[in-house]
Protein backbone atom coordinates (compact mmCIF):
# COMPACT_ATOMS: atom_id res chain seq x y z
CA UNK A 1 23.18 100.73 88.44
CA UNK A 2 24.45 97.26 88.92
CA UNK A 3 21.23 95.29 87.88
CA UNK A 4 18.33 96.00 84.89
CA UNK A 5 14.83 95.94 85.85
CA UNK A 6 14.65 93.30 82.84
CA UNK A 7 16.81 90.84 81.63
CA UNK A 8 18.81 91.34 78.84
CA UNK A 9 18.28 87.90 77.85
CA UNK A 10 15.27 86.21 78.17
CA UNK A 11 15.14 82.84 80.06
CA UNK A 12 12.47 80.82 81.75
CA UNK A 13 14.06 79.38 85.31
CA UNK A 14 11.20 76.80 85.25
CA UNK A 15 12.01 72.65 85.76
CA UNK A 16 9.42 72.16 82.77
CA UNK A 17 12.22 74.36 80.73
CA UNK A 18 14.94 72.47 81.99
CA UNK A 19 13.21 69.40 80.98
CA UNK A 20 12.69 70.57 77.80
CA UNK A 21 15.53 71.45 77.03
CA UNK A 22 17.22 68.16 77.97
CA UNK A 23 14.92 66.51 75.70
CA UNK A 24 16.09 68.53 73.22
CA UNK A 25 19.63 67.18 73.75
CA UNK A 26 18.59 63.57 73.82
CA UNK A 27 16.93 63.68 71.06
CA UNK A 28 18.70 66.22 68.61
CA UNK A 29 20.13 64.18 65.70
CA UNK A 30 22.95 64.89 63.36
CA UNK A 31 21.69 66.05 59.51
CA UNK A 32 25.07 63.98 57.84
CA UNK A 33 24.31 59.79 58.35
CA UNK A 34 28.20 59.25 59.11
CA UNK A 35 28.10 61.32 62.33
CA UNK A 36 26.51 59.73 65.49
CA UNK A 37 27.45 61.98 67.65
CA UNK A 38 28.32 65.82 67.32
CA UNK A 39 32.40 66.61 68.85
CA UNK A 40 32.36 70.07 70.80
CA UNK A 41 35.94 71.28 71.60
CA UNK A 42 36.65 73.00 74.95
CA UNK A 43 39.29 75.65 74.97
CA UNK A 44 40.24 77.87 78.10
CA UNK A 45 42.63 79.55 79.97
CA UNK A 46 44.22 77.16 82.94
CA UNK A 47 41.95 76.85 85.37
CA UNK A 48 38.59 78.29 83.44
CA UNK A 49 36.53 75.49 84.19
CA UNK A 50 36.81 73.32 81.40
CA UNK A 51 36.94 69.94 82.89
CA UNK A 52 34.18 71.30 85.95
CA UNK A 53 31.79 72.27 83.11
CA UNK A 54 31.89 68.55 81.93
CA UNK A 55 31.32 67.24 85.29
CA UNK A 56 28.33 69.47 85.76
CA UNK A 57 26.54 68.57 82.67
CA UNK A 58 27.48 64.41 83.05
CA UNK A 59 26.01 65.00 86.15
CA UNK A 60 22.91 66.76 85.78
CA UNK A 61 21.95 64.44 82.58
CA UNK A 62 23.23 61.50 85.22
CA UNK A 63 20.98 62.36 88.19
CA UNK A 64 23.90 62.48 90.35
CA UNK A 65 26.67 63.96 91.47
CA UNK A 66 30.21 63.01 89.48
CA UNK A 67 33.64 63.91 89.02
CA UNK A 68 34.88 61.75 86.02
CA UNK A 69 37.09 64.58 84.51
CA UNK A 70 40.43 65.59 87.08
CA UNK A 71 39.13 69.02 87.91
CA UNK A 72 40.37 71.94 90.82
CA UNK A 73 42.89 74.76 91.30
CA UNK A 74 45.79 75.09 89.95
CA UNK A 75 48.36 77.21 88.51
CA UNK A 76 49.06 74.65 85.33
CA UNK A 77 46.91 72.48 83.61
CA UNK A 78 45.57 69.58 85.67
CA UNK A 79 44.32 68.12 82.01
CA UNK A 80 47.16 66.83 80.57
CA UNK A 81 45.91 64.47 77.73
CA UNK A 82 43.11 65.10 75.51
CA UNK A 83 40.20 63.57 76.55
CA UNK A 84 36.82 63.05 74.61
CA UNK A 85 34.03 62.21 77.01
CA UNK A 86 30.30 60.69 75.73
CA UNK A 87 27.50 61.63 78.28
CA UNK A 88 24.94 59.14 79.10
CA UNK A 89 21.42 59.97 79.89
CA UNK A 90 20.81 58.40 83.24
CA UNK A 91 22.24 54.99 84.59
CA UNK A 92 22.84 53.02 82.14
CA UNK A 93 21.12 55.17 79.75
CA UNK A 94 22.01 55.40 76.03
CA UNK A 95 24.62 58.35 75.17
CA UNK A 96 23.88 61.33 74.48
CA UNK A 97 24.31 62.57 70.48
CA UNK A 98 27.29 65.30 71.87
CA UNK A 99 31.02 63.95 73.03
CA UNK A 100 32.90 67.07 74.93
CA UNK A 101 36.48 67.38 74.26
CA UNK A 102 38.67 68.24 77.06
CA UNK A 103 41.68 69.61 76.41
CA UNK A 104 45.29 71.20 78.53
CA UNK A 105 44.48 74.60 79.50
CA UNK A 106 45.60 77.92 77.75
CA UNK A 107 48.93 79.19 78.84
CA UNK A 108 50.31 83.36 78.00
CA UNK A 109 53.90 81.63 77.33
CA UNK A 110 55.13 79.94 74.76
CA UNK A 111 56.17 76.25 75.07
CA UNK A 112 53.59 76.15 78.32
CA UNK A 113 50.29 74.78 77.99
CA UNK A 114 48.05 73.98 75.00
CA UNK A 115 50.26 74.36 71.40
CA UNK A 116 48.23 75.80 68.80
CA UNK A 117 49.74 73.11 66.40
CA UNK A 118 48.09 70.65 68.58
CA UNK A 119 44.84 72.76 68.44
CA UNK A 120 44.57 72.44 64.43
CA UNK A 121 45.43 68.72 65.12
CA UNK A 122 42.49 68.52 67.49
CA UNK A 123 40.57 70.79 65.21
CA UNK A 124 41.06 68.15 62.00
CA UNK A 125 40.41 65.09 63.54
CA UNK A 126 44.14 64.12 64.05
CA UNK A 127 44.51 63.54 68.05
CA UNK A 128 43.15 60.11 69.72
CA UNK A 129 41.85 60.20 72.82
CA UNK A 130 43.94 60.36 75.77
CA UNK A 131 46.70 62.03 73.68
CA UNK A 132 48.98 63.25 75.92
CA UNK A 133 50.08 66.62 75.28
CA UNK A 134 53.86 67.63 75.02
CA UNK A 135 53.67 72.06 75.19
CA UNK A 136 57.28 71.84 74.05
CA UNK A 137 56.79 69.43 70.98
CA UNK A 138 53.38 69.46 69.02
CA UNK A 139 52.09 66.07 67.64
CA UNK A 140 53.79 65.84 64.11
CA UNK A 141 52.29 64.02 61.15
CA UNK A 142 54.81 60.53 61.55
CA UNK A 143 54.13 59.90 64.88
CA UNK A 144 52.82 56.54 65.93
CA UNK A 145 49.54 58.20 67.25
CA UNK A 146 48.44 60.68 64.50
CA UNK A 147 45.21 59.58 62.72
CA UNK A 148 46.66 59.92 59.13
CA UNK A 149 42.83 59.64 57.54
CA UNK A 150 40.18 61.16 60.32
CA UNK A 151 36.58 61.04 59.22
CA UNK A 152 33.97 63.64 59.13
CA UNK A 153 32.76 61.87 62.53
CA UNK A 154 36.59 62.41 64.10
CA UNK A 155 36.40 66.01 64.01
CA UNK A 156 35.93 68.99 65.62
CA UNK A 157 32.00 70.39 65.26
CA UNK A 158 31.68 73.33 67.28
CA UNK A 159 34.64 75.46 69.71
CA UNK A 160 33.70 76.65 73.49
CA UNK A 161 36.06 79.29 74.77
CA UNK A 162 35.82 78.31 78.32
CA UNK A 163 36.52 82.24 80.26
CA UNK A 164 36.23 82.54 83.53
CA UNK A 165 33.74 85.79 84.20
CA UNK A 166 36.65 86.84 87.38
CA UNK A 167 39.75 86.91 85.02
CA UNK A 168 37.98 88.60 81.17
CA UNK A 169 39.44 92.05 82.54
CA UNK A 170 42.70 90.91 83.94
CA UNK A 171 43.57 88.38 81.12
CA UNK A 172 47.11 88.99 80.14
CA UNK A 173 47.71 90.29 76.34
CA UNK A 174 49.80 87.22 75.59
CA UNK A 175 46.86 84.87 76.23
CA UNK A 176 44.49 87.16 74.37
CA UNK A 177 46.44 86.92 71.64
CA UNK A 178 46.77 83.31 71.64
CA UNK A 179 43.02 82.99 71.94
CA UNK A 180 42.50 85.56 68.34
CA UNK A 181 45.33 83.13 66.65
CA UNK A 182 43.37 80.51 67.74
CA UNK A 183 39.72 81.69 66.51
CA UNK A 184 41.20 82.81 63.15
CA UNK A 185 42.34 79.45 62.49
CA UNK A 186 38.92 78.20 63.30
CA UNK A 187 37.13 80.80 61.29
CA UNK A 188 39.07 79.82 57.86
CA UNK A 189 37.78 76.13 58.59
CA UNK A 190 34.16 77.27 59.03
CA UNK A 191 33.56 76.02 62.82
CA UNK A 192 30.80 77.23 64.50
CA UNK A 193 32.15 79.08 68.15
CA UNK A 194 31.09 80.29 71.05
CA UNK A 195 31.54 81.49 74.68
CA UNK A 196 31.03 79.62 77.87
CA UNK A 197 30.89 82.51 80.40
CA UNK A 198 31.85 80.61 84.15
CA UNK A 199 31.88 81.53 87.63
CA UNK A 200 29.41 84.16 86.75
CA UNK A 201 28.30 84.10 90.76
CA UNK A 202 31.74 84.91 91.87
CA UNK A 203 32.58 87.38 89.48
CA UNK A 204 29.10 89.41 90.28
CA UNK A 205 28.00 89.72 94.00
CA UNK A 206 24.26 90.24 92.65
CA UNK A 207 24.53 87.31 90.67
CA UNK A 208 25.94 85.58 93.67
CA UNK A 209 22.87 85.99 95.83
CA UNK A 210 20.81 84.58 93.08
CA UNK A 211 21.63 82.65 89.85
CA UNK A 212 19.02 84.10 88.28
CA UNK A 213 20.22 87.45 88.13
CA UNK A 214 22.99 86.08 85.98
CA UNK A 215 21.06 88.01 82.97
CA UNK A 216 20.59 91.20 85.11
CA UNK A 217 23.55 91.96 85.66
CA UNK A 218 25.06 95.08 83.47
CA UNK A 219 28.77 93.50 84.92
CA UNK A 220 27.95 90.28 83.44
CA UNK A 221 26.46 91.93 79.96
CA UNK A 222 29.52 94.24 79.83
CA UNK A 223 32.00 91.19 80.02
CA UNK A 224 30.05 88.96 77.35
C-alpha cells in the first residue's frame, strides 16, 4: 500500500508546535563562548533546492515572503559563489544563532560544479563569503582570499545533503560517489550530518494532496 495507517514519524502539524519550535531556534545558544552563531553547510546536487530551502526558512522566521538567495531551474549551478546568509527574526529583528551556507551545486563530472578541495576549504573555515568558485581550479592555500588562521566560529558546524525526493533513484553513480567522498571526509573531522529530503510533494502524489502525509508515505520512508 502506498500510505501507513500511522506515521512513521511522529509530528504534531499544530501552529502552537510551529511556534515552539521557532522559539527554540531563537533562543538556542552555542555551549563554546567564541561561537555566536552555529555555521550549517548546504550540499546538493544542481538544482536540489539548496538556495529555495534558505529562502523558505528567511521567510517564514521573516513573516514574509523573500527571495534573497538566486534560486530556479537549471541545468548548472545558479550559485556560483559561496554565500553565508544570517536569518533575522522578523523586521528588523535580531539574528538568529544559525548562518546557512550556500554553496555551487553537485555536479557527476569532474572539473563541473562544486570541487571537493573547495568543500574541505569550506569545511575548515578557509572560504570568505562570496568566494567565487572556479570547478576547474580549487582555492589553494596562497591565494589572496584564503583565511590562513579561521577560528572555531569560521567553520563548518553541521552538513545538510540537500536531495531532491524526485531524483534519490535516478541519481547517477558518479554523483553518488562524489557525495560518499564527500561524507567520509566529513566523518574523519567529526561533523555532525544530515539529510534534507525536498520536493517530497512532487515526488509522492499522496504527499502531494496533503503535506501532512509526508510521514505516511512508505515511498517517502523507502527513499530516506
Amino acid at each position: 500500500t502506498p500510505e501507513f495507517e500511522k506515521p512513521w514519524r511522529p509530528m504534531v502539524w499544530e501552529n502552537e508546535k510551529r511556534t515552539e519550535m521557532m522559539d527554540s531556534i531563537k533562543l538556542y545558544s552555542p555551549t563554546v563562548s567564541s561561537v555566536s552563531q552555529v555555521r550549517v553547510l548546504l550540499i546538493g546536487p544542481v538544482g536540489a533546492g539548496k538556495s529555495s530551502f534558505f529562502n523558505s526558512i528567511n521567510s517564514v522566521f521573516r513573516g514574509h515572503v523573500t527571495s534573497q538567495a538566486i534560486a530556479g531551474c537549471s541545468t548548472t549551478s545558479l550559485t556560483t559563489q559561496f554565500r553565508t546568509y544570517s536569518v533575522k527574526a522578523g523586521r528588523g529583528g535580531k539574528p538568529l544563532p544559525i548562518i546557512l551556507c550556500d554553496t555551487m551545486g553537485l555536479e557527476e563530472n569532474t572539473g563541473a560544479g562544486l570541487d571537493v578541495d573547495d568543500i574541505i576549504s569550506i569545511l575548515k573555515g578557509h572560504l570568505p563569503d562570496t568566494y567565487q568558485f572556479n570547478p576547474s581550479a580549487p582555492l589553494h592555500s596562497e591565494a589572496h582570499s584564503y583565511r590562513k588562521s579561521p577560528g572555531l566560529k569560521d567553520k563548518i558546524h553541521c552538513v545538510a545533503y540537500v536531495i531532491d525526493a524526485c531524483k534519490v533513484s535516478i541519481m547517477p553513480t558518479k554523483l553518488e560517489e562524489k557525495l560518499e567522498a564527500i561524507r567520509r571526509k566529513v566523518n574523519l573531522m567529526g561533523i555532525p550530518q544530515l539529510v534534507l529530503m525536498t520536493k517530497v510533494d512532487e515526488a509522492c502524489r499522496f504527499v502531494s494532496q496533503d503535506i501532512r502525509n509526508v510521514y505516511r508515505s512508505s515511498y517517502i520512508k523507502e527513499m530516506v
